[in-house]
N, C-alpha and C. Protein backbone atom coordinates (compact mmCIF):
# COMPACT_ATOMS: atom_id res chain seq x y z
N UNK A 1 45.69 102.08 59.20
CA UNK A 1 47.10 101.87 58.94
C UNK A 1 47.90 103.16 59.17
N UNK A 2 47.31 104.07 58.34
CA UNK A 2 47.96 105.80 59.06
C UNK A 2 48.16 105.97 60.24
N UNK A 3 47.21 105.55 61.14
CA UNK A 3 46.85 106.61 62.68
C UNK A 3 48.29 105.25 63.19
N UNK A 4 48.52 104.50 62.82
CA UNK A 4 49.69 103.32 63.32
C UNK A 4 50.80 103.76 62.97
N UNK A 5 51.06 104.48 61.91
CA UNK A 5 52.48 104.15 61.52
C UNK A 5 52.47 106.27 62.20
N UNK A 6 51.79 106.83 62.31
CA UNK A 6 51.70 108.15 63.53
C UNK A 6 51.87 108.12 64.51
N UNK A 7 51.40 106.93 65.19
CA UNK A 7 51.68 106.76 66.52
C UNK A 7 53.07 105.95 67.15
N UNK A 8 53.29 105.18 65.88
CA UNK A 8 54.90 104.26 66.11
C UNK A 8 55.88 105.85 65.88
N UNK A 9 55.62 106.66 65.17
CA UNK A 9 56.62 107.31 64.78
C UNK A 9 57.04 108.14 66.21
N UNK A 10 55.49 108.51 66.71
CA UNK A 10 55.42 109.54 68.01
C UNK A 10 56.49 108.75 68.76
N UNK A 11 55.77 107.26 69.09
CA UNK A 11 56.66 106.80 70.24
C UNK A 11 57.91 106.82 70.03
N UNK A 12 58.65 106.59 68.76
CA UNK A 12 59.96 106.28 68.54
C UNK A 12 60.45 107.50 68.84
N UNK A 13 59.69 108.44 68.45
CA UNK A 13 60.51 110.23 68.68
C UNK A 13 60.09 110.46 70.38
N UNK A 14 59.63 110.23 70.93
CA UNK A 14 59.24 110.11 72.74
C UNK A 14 60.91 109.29 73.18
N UNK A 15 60.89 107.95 72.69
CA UNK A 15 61.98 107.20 73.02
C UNK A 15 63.25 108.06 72.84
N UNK A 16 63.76 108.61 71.55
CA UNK A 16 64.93 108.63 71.73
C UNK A 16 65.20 109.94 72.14
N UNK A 17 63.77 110.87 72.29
CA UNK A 17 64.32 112.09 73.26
C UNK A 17 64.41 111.84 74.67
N UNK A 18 64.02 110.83 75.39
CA UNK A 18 63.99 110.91 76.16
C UNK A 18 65.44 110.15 76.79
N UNK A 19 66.42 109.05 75.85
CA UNK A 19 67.43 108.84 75.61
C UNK A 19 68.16 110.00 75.61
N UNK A 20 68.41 110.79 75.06
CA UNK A 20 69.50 111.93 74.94
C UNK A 20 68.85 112.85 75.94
N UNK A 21 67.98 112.75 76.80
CA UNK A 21 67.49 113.51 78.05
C UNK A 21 68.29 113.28 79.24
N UNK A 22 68.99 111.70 79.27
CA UNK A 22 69.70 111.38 79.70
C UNK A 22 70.94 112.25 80.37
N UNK A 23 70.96 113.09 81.83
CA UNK A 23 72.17 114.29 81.17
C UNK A 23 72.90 113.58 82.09
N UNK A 24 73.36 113.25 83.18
CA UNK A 24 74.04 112.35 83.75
C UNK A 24 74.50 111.44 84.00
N UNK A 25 76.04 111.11 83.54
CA UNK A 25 76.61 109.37 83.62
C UNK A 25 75.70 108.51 84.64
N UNK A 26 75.03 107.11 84.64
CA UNK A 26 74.17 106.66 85.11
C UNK A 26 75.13 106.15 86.10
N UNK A 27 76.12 105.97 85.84
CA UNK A 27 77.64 105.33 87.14
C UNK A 27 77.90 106.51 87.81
N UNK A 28 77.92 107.97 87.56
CA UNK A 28 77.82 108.95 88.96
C UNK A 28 77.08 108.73 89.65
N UNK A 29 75.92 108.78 88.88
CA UNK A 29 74.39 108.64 90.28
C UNK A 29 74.69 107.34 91.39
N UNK A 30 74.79 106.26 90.61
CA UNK A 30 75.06 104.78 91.10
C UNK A 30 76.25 105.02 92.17
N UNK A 31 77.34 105.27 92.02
CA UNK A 31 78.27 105.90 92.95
C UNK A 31 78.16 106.83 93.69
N UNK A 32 77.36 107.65 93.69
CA UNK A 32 77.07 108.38 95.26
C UNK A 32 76.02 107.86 96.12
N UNK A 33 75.16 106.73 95.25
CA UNK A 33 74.14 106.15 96.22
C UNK A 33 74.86 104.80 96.82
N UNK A 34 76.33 104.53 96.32
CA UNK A 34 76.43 103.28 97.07
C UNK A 34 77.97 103.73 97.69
N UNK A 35 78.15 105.17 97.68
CA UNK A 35 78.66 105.82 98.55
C UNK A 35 80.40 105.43 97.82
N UNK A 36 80.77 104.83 96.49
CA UNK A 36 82.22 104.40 96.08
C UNK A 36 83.06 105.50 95.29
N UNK A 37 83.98 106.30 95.81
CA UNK A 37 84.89 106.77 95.39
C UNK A 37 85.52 106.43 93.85
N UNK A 38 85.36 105.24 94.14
CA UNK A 38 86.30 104.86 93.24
C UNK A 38 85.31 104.37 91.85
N UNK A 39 84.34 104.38 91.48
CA UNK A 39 83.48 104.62 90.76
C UNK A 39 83.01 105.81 90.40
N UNK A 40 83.02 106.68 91.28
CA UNK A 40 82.83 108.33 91.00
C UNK A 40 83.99 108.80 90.06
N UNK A 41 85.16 108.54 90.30
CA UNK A 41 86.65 108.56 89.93
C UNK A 41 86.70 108.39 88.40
N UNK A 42 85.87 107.07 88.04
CA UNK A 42 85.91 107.03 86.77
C UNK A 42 85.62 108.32 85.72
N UNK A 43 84.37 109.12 86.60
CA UNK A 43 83.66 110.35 85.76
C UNK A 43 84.72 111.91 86.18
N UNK A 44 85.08 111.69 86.78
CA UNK A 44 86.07 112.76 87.27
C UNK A 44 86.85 113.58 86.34
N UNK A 45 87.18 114.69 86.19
CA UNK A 45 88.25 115.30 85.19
C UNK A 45 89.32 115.33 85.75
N UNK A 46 90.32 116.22 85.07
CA UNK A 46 91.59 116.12 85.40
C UNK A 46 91.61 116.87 86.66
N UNK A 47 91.38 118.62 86.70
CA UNK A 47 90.72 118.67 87.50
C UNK A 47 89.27 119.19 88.44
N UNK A 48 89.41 119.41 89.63
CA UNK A 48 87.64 118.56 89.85
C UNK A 48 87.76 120.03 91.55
N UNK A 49 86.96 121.25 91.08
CA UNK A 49 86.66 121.63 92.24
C UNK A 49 85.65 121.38 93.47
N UNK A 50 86.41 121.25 94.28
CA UNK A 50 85.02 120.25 95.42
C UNK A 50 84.98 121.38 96.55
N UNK A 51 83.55 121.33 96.75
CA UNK A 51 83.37 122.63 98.44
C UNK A 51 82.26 121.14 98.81
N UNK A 52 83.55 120.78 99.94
CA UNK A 52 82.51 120.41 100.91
C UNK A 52 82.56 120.93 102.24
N UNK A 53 81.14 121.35 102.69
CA UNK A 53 80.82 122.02 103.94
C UNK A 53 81.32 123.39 103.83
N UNK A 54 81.65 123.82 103.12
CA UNK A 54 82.36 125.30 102.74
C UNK A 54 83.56 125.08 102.42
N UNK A 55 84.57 123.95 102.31
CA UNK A 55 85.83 124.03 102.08
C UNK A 55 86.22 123.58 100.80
N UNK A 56 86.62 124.25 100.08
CA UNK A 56 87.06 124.78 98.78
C UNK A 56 88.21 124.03 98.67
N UNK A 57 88.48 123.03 97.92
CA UNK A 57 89.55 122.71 97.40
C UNK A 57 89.34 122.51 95.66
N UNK A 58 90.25 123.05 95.21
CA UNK A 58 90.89 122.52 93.59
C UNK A 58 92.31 121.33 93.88
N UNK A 59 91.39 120.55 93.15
CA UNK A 59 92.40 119.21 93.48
C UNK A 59 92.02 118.43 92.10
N UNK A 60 93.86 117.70 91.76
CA UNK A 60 93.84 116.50 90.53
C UNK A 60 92.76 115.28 90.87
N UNK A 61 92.96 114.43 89.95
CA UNK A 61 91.60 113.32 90.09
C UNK A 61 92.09 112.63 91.08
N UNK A 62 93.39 112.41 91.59
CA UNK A 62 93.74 111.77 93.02
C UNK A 62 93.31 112.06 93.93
N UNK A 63 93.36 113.31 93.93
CA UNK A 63 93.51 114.20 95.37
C UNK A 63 91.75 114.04 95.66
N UNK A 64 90.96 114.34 94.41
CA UNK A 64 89.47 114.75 94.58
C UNK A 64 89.08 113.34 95.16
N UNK A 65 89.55 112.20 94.58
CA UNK A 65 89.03 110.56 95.09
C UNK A 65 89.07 110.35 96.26
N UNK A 66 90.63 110.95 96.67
CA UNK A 66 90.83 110.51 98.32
C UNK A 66 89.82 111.74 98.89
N UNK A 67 89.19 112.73 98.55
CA UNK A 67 88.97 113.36 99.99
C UNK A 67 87.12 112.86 99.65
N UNK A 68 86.62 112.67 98.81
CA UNK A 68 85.60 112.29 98.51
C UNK A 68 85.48 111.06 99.40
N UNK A 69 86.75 109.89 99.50
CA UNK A 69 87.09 108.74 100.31
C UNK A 69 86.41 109.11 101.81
N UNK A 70 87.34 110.06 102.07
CA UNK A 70 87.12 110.66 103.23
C UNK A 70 86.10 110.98 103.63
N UNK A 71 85.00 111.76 102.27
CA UNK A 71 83.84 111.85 103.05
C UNK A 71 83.03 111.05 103.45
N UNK A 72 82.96 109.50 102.24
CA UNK A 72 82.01 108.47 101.80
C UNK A 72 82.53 107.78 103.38
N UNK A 73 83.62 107.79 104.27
CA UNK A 73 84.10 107.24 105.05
C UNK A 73 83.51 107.97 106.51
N UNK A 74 83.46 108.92 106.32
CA UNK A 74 83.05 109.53 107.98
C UNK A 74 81.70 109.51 107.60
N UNK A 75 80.50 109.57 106.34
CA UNK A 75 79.32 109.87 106.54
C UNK A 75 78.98 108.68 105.54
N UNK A 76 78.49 107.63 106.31
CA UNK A 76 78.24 106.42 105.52
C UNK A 76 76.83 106.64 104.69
N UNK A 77 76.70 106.41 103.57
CA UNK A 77 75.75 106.59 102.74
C UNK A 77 74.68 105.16 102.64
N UNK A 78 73.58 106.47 103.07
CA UNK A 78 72.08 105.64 102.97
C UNK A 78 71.71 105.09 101.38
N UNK A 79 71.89 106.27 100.58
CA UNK A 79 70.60 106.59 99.22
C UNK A 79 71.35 108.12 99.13
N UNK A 80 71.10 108.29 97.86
CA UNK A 80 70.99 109.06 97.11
C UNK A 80 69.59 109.15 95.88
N UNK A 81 69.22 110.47 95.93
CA UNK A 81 67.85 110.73 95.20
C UNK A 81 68.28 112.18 94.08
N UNK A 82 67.96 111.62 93.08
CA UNK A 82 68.22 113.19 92.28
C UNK A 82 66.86 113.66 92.25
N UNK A 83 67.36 115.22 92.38
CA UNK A 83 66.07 115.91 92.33
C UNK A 83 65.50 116.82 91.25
N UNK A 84 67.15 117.25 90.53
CA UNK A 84 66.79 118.07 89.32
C UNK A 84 68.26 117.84 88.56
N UNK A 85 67.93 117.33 87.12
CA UNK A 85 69.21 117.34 86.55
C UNK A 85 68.70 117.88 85.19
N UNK A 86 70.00 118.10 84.20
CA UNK A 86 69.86 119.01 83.26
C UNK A 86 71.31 119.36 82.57
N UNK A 87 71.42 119.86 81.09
CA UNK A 87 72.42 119.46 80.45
C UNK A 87 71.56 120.58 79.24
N UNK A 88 73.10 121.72 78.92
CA UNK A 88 72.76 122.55 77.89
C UNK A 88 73.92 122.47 77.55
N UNK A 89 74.20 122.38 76.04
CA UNK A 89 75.52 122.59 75.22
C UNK A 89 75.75 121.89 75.54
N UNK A 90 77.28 122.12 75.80
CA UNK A 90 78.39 121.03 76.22
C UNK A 90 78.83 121.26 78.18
N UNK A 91 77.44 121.19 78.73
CA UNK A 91 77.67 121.04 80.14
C UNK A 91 76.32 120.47 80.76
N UNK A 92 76.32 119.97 82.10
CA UNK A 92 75.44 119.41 82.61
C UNK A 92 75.31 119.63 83.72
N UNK A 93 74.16 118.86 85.03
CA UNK A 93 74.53 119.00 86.09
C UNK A 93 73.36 118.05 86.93
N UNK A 94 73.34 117.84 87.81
CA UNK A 94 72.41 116.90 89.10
C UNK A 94 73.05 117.70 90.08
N UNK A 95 71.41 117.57 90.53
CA UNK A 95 71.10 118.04 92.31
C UNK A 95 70.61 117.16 92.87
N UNK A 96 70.90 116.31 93.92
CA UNK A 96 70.27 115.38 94.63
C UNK A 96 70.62 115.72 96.43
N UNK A 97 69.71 115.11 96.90
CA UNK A 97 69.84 114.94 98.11
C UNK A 97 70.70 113.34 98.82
N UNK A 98 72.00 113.43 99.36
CA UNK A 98 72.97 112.29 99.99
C UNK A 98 72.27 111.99 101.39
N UNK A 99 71.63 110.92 101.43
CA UNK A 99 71.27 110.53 102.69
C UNK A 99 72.13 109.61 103.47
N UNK A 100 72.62 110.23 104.62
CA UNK A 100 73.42 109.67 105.59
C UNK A 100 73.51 109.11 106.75
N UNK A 101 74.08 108.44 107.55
CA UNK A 101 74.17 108.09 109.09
C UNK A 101 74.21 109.45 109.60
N UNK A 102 75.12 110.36 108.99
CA UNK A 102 75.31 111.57 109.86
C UNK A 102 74.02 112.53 109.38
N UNK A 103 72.80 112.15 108.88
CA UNK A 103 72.04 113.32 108.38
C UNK A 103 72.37 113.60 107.06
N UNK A 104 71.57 114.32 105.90
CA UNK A 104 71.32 114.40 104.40
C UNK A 104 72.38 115.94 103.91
N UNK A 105 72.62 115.68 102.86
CA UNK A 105 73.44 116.36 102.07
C UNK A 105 72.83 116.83 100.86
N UNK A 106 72.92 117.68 100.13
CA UNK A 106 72.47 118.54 99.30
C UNK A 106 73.85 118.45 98.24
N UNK A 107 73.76 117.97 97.79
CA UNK A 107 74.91 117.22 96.39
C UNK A 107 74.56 118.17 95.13
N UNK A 108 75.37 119.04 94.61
CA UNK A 108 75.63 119.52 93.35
C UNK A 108 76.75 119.02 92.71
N UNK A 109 76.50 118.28 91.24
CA UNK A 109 77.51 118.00 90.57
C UNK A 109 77.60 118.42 89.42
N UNK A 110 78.63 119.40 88.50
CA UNK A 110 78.11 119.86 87.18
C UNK A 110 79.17 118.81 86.43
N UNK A 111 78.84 118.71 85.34
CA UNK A 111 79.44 118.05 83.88
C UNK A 111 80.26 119.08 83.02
N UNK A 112 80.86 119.09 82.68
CA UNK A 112 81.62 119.78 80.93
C UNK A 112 82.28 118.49 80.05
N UNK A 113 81.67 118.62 79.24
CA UNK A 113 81.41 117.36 78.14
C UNK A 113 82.75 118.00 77.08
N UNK A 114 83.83 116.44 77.87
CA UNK A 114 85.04 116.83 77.17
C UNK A 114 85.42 115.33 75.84
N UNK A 115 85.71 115.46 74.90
CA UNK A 115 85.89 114.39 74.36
C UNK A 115 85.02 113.43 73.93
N UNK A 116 83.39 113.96 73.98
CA UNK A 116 82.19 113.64 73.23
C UNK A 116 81.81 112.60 74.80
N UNK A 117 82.16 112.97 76.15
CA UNK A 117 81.66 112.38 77.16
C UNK A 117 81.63 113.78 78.19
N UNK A 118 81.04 113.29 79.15
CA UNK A 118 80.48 114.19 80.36
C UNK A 118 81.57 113.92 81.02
N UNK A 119 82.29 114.92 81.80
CA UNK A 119 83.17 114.57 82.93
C UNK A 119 82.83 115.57 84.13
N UNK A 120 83.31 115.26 85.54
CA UNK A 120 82.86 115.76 87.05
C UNK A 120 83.78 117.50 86.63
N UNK A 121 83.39 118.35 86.86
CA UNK A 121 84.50 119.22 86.71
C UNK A 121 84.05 120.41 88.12
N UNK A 122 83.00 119.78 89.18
CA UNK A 122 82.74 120.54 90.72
C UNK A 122 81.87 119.88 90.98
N UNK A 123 82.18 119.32 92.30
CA UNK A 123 81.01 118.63 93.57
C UNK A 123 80.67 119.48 94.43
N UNK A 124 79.64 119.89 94.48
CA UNK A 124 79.48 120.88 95.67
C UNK A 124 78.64 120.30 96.64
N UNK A 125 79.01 120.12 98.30
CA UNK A 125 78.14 118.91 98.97
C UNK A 125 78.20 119.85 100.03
N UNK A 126 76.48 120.26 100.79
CA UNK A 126 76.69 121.07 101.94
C UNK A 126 75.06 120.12 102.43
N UNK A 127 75.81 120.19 103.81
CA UNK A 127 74.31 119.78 105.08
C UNK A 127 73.04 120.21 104.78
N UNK A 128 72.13 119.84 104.93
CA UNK A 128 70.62 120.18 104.89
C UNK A 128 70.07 120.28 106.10
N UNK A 129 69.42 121.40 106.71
CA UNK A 129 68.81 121.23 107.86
C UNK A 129 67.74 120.22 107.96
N UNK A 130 67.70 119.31 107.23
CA UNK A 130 66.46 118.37 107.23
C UNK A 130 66.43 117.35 108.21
């Protein structure tokens, strides 16, 4: 009866760490693998620094949707795969690889956890020689 109610306890403490391991809105990931702006948008802050390909813009949550539009539009999305994500304090982040028609992308997105939620606050998206 002991070694049972030890091992329910383990699992339950396995379960809910691995719940709050959780460091990324599960609708970011879902939105860069099905390539929608406007689902990404939801996680977005007010505002949202983006370098894609080296170009640096600080832009409001409009501005960041449409050029994100822009990209999901010239480089049609295969899949997306995270490769390393992670979340200390009140910030987070995913690294994945964007697989494309035009060839794969190397996707950095960090979090700052505003208002007891995670929000986008830099996309950083550059080519992969792969």
């Amino acid at each position: 009866m002991n070694k049972r109610v030890v091992l329910l306890l383990t699992g339950l403490l396995i379960w809910v760490s691995s719940l709050s391991a959780q460091d990324a809105p599960v609708g970011v990931i879902s939105a860069f693998k099905e390539g929608n702006s406007q689902e990404l948008n939801k996680y977005l802050g007010d505002k949202v620094d983006l370098i894609i390909q080296n170009k640096t813009t600080h832009a409001d949550k409009r501005t960041a949707e449409g050029t994100m539009a822009a990209f999901f539009s010239n480089h049609k999305v295969g899949n997306f795969n995270v490769n390393h994500q992670g979340k200390r304090d009140e910030s987070g982040f995913i690294v994945g690889t964007l697989t494309t028609a035009n060839g794969n992308f190397r996707v950095n997105c960090f979090f700052r956890k505003v208002q007891n939620q995670y929000v986008i606050h830099q996309i950083r998206i550059d080519k992969t020689n792969e």
